[in-house]
C-alpha atoms as a PDB file:
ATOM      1  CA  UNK A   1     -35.823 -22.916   6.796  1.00  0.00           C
ATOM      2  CA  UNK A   2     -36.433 -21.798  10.176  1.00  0.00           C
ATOM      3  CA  UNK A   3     -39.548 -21.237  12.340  1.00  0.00           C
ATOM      4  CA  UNK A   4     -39.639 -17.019  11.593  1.00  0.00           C
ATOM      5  CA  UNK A   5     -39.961 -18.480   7.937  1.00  0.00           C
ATOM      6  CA  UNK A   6     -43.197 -20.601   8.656  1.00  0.00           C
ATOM      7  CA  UNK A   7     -45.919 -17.205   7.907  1.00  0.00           C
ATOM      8  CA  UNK A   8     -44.155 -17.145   3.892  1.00  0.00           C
ATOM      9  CA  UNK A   9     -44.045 -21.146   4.105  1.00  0.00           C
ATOM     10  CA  UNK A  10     -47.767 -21.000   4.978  1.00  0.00           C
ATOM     11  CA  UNK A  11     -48.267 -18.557   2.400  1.00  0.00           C
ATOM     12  CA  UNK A  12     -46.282 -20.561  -0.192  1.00  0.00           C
ATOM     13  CA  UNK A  13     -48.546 -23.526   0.758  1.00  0.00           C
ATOM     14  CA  UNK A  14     -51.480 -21.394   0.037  1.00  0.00           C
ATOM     15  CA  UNK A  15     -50.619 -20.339  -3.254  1.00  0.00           C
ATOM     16  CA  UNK A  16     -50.050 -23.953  -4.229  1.00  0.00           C
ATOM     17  CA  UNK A  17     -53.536 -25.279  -3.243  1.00  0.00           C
ATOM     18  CA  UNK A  18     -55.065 -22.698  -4.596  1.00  0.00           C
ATOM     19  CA  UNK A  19     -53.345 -23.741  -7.854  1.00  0.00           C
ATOM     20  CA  UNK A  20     -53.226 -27.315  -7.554  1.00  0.00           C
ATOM     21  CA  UNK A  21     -55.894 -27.837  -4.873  1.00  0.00           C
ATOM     22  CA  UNK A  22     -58.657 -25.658  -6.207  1.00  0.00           C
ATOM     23  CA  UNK A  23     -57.558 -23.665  -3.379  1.00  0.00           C
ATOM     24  CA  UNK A  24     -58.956 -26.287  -0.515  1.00  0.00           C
ATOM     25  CA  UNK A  25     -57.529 -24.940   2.562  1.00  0.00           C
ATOM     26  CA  UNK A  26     -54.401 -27.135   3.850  1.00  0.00           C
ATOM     27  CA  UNK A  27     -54.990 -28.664   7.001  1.00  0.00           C
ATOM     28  CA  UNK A  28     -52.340 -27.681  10.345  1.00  0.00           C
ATOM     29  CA  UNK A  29     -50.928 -31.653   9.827  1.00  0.00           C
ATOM     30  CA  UNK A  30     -50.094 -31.323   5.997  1.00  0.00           C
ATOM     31  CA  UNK A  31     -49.039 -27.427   6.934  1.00  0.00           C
ATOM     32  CA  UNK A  32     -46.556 -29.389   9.380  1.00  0.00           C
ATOM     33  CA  UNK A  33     -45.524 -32.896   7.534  1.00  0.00           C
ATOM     34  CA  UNK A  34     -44.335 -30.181   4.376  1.00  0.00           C
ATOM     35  CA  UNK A  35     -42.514 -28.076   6.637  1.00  0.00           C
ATOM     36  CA  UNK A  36     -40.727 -30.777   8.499  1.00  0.00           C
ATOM     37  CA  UNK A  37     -39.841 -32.451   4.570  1.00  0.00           C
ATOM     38  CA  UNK A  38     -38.482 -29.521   3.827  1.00  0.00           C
ATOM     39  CA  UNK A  39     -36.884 -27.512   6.566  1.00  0.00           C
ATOM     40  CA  UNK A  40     -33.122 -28.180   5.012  1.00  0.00           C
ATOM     41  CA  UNK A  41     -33.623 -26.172   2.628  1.00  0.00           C
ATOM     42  CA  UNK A  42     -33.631 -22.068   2.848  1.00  0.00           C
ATOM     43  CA  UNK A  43     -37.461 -20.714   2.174  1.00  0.00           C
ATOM     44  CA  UNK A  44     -35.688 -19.201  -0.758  1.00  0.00           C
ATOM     45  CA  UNK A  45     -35.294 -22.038  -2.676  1.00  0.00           C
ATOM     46  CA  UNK A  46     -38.548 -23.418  -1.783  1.00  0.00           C
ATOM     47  CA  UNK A  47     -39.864 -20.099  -3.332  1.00  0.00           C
ATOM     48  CA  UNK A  48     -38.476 -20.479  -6.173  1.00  0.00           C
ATOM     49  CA  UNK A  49     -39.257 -24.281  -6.671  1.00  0.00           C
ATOM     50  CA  UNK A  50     -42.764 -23.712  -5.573  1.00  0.00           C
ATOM     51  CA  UNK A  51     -42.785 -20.926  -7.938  1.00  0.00           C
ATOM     52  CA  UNK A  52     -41.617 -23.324 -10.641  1.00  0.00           C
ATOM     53  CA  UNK A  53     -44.071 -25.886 -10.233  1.00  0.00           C
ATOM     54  CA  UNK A  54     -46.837 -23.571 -10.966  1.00  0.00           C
ATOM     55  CA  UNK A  55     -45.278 -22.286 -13.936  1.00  0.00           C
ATOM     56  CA  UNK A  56     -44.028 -25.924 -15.229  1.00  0.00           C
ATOM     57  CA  UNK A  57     -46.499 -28.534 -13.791  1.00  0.00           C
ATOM     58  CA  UNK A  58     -49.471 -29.897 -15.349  1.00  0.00           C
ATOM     59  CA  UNK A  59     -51.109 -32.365 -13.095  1.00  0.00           C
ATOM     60  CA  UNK A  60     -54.016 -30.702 -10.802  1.00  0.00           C
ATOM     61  CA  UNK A  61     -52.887 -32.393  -7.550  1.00  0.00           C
ATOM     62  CA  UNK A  62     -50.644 -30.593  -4.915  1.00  0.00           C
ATOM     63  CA  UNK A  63     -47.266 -31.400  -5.082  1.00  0.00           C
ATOM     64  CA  UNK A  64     -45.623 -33.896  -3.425  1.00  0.00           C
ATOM     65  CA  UNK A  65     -42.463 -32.746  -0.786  1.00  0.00           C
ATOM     66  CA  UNK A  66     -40.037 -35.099  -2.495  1.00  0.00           C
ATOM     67  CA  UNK A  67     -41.424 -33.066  -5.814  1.00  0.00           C
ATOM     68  CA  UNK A  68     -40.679 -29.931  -4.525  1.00  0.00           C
ATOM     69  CA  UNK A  69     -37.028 -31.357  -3.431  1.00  0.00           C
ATOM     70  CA  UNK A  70     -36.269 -32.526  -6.719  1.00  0.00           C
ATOM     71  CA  UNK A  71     -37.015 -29.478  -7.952  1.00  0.00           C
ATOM     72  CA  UNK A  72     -34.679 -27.031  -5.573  1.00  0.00           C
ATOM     73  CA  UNK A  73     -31.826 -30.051  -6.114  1.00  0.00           C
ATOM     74  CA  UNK A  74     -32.327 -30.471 -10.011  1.00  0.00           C
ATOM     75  CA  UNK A  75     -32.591 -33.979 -11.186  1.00  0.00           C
ATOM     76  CA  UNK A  76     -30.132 -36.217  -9.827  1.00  0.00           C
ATOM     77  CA  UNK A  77     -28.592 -37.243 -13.081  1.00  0.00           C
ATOM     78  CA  UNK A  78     -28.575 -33.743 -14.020  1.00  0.00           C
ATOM     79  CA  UNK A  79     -26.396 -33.073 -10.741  1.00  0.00           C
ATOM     80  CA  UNK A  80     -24.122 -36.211 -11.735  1.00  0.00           C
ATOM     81  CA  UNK A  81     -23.118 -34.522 -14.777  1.00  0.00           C
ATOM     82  CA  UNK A  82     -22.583 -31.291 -13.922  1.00  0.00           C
ATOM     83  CA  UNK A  83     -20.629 -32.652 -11.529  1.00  0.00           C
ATOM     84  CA  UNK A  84     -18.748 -34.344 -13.775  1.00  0.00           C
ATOM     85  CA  UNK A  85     -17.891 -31.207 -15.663  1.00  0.00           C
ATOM     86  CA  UNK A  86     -16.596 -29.954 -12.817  1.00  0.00           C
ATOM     87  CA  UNK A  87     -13.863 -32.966 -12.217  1.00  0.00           C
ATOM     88  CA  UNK A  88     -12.975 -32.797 -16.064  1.00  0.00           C
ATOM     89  CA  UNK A  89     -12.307 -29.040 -15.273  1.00  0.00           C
ATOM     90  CA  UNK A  90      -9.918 -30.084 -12.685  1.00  0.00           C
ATOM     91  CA  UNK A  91      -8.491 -32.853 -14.505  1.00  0.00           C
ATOM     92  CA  UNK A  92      -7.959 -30.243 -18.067  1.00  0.00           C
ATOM     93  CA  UNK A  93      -6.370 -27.219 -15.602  1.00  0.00           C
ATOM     94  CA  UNK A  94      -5.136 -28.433 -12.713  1.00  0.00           C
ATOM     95  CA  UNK A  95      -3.900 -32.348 -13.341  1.00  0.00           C
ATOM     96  CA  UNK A  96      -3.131 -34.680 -10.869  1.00  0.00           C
ATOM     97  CA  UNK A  97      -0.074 -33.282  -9.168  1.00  0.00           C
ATOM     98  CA  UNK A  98      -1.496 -30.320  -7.231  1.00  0.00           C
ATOM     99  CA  UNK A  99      -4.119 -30.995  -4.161  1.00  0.00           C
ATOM    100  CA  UNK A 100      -8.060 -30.042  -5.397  1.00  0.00           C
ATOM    101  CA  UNK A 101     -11.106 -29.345  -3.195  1.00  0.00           C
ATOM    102  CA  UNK A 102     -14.081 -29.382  -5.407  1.00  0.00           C
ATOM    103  CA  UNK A 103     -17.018 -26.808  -4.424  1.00  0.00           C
ATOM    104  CA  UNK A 104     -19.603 -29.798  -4.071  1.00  0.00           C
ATOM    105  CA  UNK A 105     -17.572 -32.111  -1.155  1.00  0.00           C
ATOM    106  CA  UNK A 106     -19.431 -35.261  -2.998  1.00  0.00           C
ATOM    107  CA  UNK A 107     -16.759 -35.155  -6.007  1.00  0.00           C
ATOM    108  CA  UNK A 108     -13.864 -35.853  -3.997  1.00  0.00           C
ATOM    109  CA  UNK A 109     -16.038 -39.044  -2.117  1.00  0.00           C
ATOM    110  CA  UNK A 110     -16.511 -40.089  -5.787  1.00  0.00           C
ATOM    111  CA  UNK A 111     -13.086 -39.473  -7.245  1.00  0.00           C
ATOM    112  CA  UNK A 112     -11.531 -41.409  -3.826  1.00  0.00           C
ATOM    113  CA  UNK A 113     -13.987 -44.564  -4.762  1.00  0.00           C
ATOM    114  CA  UNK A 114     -12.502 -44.367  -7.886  1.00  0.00           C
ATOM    115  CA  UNK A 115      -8.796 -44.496  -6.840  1.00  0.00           C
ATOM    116  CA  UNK A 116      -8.034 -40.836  -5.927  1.00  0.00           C
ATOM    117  CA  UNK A 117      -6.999 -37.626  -7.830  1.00  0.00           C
ATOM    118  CA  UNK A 118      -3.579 -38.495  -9.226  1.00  0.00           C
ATOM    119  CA  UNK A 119      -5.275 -41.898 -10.609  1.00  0.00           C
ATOM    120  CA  UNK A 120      -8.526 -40.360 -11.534  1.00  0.00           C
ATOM    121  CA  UNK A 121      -6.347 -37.947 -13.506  1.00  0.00           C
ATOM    122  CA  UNK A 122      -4.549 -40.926 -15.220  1.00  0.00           C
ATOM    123  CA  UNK A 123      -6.008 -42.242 -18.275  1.00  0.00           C
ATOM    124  CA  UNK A 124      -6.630 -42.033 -22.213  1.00  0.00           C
ATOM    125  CA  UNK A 125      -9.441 -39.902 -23.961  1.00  0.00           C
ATOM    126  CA  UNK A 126     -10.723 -43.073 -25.534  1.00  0.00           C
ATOM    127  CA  UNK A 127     -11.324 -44.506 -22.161  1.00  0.00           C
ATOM    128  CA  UNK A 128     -13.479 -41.104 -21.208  1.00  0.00           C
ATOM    129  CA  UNK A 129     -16.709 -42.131 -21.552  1.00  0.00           C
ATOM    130  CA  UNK A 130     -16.503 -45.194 -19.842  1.00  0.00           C
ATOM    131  CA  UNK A 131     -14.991 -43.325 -16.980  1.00  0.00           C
ATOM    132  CA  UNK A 132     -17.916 -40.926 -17.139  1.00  0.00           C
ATOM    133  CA  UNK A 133     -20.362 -43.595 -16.795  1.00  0.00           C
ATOM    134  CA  UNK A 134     -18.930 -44.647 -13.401  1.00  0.00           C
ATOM    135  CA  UNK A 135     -18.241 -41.385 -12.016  1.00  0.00           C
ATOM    136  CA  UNK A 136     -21.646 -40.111 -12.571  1.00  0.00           C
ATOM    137  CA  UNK A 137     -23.180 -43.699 -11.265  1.00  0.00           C
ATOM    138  CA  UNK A 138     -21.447 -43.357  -8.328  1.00  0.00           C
ATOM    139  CA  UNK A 139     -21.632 -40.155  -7.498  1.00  0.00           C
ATOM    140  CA  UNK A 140     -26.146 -40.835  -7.325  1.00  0.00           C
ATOM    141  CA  UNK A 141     -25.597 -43.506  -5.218  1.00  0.00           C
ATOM    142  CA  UNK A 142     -22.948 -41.516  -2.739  1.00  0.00           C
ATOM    143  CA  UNK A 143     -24.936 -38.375  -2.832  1.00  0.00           C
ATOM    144  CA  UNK A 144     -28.020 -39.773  -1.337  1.00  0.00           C
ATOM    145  CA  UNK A 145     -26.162 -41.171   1.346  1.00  0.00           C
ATOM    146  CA  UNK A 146     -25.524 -39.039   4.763  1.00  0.00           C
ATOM    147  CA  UNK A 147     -21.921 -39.017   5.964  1.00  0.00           C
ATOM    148  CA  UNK A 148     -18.945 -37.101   5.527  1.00  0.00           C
ATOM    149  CA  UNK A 149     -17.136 -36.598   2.357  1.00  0.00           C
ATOM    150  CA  UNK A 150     -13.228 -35.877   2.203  1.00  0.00           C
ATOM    151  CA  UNK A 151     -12.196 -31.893   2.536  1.00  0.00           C
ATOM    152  CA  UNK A 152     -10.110 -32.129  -0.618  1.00  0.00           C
ATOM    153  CA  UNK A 153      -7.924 -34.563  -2.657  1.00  0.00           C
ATOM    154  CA  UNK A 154      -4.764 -34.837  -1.966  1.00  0.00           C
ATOM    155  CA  UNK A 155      -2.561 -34.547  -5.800  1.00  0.00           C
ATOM    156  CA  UNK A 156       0.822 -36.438  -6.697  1.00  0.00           C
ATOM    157  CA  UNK A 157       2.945 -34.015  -5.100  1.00  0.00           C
ATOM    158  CA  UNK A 158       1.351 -33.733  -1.439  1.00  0.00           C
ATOM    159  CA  UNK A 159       1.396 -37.459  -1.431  1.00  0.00           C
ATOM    160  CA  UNK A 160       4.907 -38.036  -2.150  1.00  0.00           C
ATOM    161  CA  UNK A 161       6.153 -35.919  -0.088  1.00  0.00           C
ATOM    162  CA  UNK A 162       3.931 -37.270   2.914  1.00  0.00           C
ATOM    163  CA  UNK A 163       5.435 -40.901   2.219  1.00  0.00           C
ATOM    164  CA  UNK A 164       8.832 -39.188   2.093  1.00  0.00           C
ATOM    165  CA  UNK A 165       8.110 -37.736   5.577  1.00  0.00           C
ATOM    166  CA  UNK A 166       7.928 -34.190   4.553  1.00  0.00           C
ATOM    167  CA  UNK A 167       5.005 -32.058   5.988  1.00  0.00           C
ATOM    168  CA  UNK A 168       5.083 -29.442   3.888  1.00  0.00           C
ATOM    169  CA  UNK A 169       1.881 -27.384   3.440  1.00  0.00           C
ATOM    170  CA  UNK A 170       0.714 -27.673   0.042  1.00  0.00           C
ATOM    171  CA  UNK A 171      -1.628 -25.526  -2.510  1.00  0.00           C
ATOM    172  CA  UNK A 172      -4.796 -26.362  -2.896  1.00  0.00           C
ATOM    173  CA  UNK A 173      -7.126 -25.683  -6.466  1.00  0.00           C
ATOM    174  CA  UNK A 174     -10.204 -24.581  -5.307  1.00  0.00           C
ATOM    175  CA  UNK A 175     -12.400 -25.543  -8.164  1.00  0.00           C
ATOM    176  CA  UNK A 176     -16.144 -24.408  -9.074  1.00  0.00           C
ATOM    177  CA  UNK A 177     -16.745 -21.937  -5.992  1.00  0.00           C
ATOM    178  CA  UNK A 178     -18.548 -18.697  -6.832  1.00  0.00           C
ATOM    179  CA  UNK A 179     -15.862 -16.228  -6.568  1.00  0.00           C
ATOM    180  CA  UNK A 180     -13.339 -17.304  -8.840  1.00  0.00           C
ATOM    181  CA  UNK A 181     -13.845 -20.406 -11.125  1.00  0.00           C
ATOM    182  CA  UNK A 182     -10.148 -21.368  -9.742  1.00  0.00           C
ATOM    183  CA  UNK A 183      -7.543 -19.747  -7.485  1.00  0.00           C
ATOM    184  CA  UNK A 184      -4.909 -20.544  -5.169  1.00  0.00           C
ATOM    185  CA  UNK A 185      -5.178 -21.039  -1.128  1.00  0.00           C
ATOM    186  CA  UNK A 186      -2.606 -21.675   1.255  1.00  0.00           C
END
Protein backbone atom coordinates (compact mmCIF):
# COMPACT_ATOMS: atom_id res chain seq x y z
CA UNK A 1 0.00 0.00 0.00
CA UNK A 2 1.21 3.35 -0.59
CA UNK A 3 0.28 6.85 0.68
CA UNK A 4 -2.08 7.76 -2.78
CA UNK A 5 -3.92 4.56 -1.39
CA UNK A 6 -4.67 6.06 2.17
CA UNK A 7 -8.38 8.05 0.85
CA UNK A 8 -9.75 4.01 -0.19
CA UNK A 9 -7.81 2.74 3.08
CA UNK A 10 -9.76 5.39 5.03
CA UNK A 11 -12.75 4.47 3.27
CA UNK A 12 -12.19 0.72 3.83
CA UNK A 13 -11.79 1.61 7.56
CA UNK A 14 -15.08 3.30 7.41
CA UNK A 15 -17.02 0.63 6.05
CA UNK A 16 -15.68 -1.67 8.74
CA UNK A 17 -16.77 0.44 11.78
CA UNK A 18 -19.73 1.06 10.48
CA UNK A 19 -20.17 -2.74 10.39
CA UNK A 20 -18.36 -3.80 13.29
CA UNK A 21 -18.21 -0.50 15.21
CA UNK A 22 -21.79 0.63 14.93
CA UNK A 23 -20.18 2.97 12.66
CA UNK A 24 -18.18 5.03 15.63
CA UNK A 25 -15.92 7.17 13.72
CA UNK A 26 -12.13 5.81 13.81
CA UNK A 27 -9.89 8.06 15.41
CA UNK A 28 -6.52 9.66 13.13
CA UNK A 29 -4.19 7.15 15.65
CA UNK A 30 -6.16 3.83 14.91
CA UNK A 31 -6.59 5.37 11.08
CA UNK A 32 -2.60 5.33 11.34
CA UNK A 33 -1.54 2.14 13.69
CA UNK A 34 -3.90 -0.01 10.76
CA UNK A 35 -2.23 1.55 8.00
CA UNK A 36 1.27 1.15 9.26
CA UNK A 37 0.14 -2.96 10.16
CA UNK A 38 -0.71 -3.24 6.97
CA UNK A 39 1.16 -1.22 4.41
CA UNK A 40 2.94 -4.61 2.88
CA UNK A 41 0.27 -5.53 1.48
CA UNK A 42 -1.39 -3.94 -1.93
CA UNK A 43 -4.89 -2.02 -0.93
CA UNK A 44 -6.21 -4.71 -3.18
CA UNK A 45 -5.91 -7.40 -1.04
CA UNK A 46 -6.88 -5.50 1.92
CA UNK A 47 -10.14 -4.89 -0.12
CA UNK A 48 -10.84 -7.96 -0.57
CA UNK A 49 -10.00 -9.26 3.02
CA UNK A 50 -11.86 -6.40 4.50
CA UNK A 51 -14.55 -7.28 2.19
CA UNK A 52 -14.42 -10.83 3.53
CA UNK A 53 -14.66 -10.13 7.02
CA UNK A 54 -17.93 -8.48 6.63
CA UNK A 55 -19.31 -11.17 4.69
CA UNK A 56 -17.71 -14.08 7.03
CA UNK A 57 -17.30 -12.58 10.57
CA UNK A 58 -19.62 -12.74 13.35
CA UNK A 59 -18.22 -10.98 16.32
CA UNK A 60 -19.42 -7.11 16.55
CA UNK A 61 -15.93 -5.72 17.33
CA UNK A 62 -13.61 -4.19 14.59
CA UNK A 63 -11.16 -6.34 13.39
CA UNK A 64 -7.97 -6.75 14.56
CA UNK A 65 -4.77 -5.91 11.85
CA UNK A 66 -3.22 -9.32 12.46
CA UNK A 67 -7.07 -10.50 11.54
CA UNK A 68 -7.15 -8.80 8.52
CA UNK A 69 -3.46 -10.31 7.68
CA UNK A 70 -4.50 -13.69 8.23
CA UNK A 71 -7.08 -13.22 6.10
CA UNK A 72 -5.14 -11.71 2.77
CA UNK A 73 -2.30 -14.65 3.70
CA UNK A 74 -4.86 -17.59 4.33
CA UNK A 75 -4.24 -19.59 7.39
CA UNK A 76 -0.82 -20.56 7.89
CA UNK A 77 -1.38 -24.26 7.89
CA UNK A 78 -3.48 -23.80 4.96
CA UNK A 79 -0.31 -22.12 3.20
CA UNK A 80 1.92 -25.15 4.55
CA UNK A 81 -0.04 -27.47 2.58
CA UNK A 82 -0.57 -25.97 -0.40
CA UNK A 83 2.79 -25.57 -0.35
CA UNK A 84 3.36 -28.88 0.01
CA UNK A 85 1.38 -29.72 -3.07
CA UNK A 86 3.45 -27.72 -4.83
CA UNK A 87 6.91 -29.70 -3.84
CA UNK A 88 5.03 -33.12 -4.48
CA UNK A 89 4.33 -31.55 -7.97
CA UNK A 90 7.95 -31.11 -8.43
CA UNK A 91 8.95 -34.23 -6.91
CA UNK A 92 5.96 -36.40 -9.39
CA UNK A 93 7.21 -34.24 -12.78
CA UNK A 94 10.34 -33.03 -12.45
CA UNK A 95 12.46 -35.51 -9.88
CA UNK A 96 15.50 -34.77 -8.36
CA UNK A 97 17.95 -34.53 -11.22
CA UNK A 98 16.94 -31.26 -12.89
CA UNK A 99 17.42 -27.73 -10.87
CA UNK A 100 13.66 -26.34 -9.48
CA UNK A 101 12.74 -22.80 -8.37
CA UNK A 102 9.44 -23.01 -6.69
CA UNK A 103 7.01 -19.84 -7.20
CA UNK A 104 6.84 -19.26 -3.28
CA UNK A 105 10.98 -18.82 -2.48
CA UNK A 106 9.99 -20.39 1.17
CA UNK A 107 9.83 -24.09 -0.40
CA UNK A 108 13.27 -24.25 -1.43
CA UNK A 109 14.40 -22.75 2.44
CA UNK A 110 12.27 -25.75 3.56
CA UNK A 111 13.33 -28.45 1.15
CA UNK A 112 17.31 -27.23 1.90
CA UNK A 113 16.50 -27.79 5.89
CA UNK A 114 15.44 -30.94 4.90
CA UNK A 115 18.57 -32.07 2.95
CA UNK A 116 18.04 -30.49 -0.51
CA UNK A 117 16.14 -31.41 -3.76
CA UNK A 118 17.89 -34.57 -4.94
CA UNK A 119 17.40 -35.95 -1.17
CA UNK A 120 14.04 -34.47 -0.65
CA UNK A 121 13.19 -36.31 -3.86
CA UNK A 122 14.59 -39.60 -2.38
CA UNK A 123 12.32 -41.70 -0.48
CA UNK A 124 9.38 -44.40 -0.32
CA UNK A 125 5.53 -43.59 -0.53
CA UNK A 126 5.09 -45.25 2.81
CA UNK A 127 7.42 -42.79 4.34
CA UNK A 128 5.12 -39.76 2.71
CA UNK A 129 3.25 -38.72 5.35
CA UNK A 130 5.77 -38.54 7.79
CA UNK A 131 7.72 -36.43 5.40
CA UNK A 132 4.67 -34.22 5.03
CA UNK A 133 4.45 -33.61 8.60
CA UNK A 134 7.94 -32.05 8.69
CA UNK A 135 7.84 -30.19 5.59
CA UNK A 136 4.71 -28.43 6.42
CA UNK A 137 6.08 -27.85 10.26
CA UNK A 138 8.89 -26.32 9.02
CA UNK A 139 7.89 -24.47 6.46
CA UNK A 140 5.34 -22.24 9.53
CA UNK A 141 8.17 -21.80 11.45
CA UNK A 142 10.57 -20.53 8.33
CA UNK A 143 7.85 -18.50 6.81
CA UNK A 144 7.37 -16.22 9.69
CA UNK A 145 10.86 -15.55 9.83
CA UNK A 146 12.47 -12.47 7.70
CA UNK A 147 15.56 -13.37 5.69
CA UNK A 148 16.40 -14.59 2.44
CA UNK A 149 15.39 -17.84 1.02
CA UNK A 150 17.54 -19.72 -1.75
CA UNK A 151 16.69 -18.62 -5.64
CA UNK A 152 16.20 -22.25 -6.60
CA UNK A 153 17.42 -25.82 -5.79
CA UNK A 154 20.03 -27.00 -7.31
CA UNK A 155 18.96 -31.04 -8.78
CA UNK A 156 21.44 -34.14 -9.09
CA UNK A 157 22.76 -33.15 -12.28
CA UNK A 158 23.87 -29.36 -11.62
CA UNK A 159 25.52 -30.66 -8.55
CA UNK A 160 27.62 -33.23 -10.02
CA UNK A 161 28.79 -31.53 -12.47
CA UNK A 162 29.79 -28.49 -10.11
CA UNK A 163 31.92 -31.07 -7.92
CA UNK A 164 33.32 -32.33 -11.23
CA UNK A 165 34.37 -28.72 -12.03
CA UNK A 166 32.08 -28.21 -14.88
CA UNK A 167 30.14 -24.84 -15.03
CA UNK A 168 27.75 -25.62 -17.26
CA UNK A 169 24.48 -23.61 -17.20
CA UNK A 170 21.74 -25.78 -16.31
CA UNK A 171 17.70 -25.83 -16.80
CA UNK A 172 15.75 -24.79 -14.35
CA UNK A 173 11.72 -26.15 -13.63
CA UNK A 174 9.95 -23.28 -12.84
CA UNK A 175 7.16 -24.72 -10.82
CA UNK A 176 3.66 -23.11 -9.69
CA UNK A 177 4.10 -19.53 -11.41
CA UNK A 178 1.00 -18.14 -13.11
CA UNK A 179 1.84 -18.47 -16.65
CA UNK A 180 2.55 -21.92 -17.16
CA UNK A 181 2.15 -24.52 -14.30
CA UNK A 182 5.84 -25.68 -15.55
CA UNK A 183 8.24 -24.69 -18.34
CA UNK A 184 11.74 -24.51 -19.13
CA UNK A 185 14.29 -21.37 -18.57
CA UNK A 186 17.72 -21.05 -19.46
Amino acid sequence: MEQRDKKKFAALMAAMAEVFDRGAEISALKMDLYFKALERYPIDHISLAISNLIQGRVFPSLPKPAEIIQEIQGKAENRATEAWLLALEGIRRVGNYQSVKFVDPVIHSVIQAMGGWPRFCDGEAKDEKWKQKEFERLYTVIAERPGKHPQYLPGDHELQNAALGHEQKQEIVQIGFEQEKIRLIK
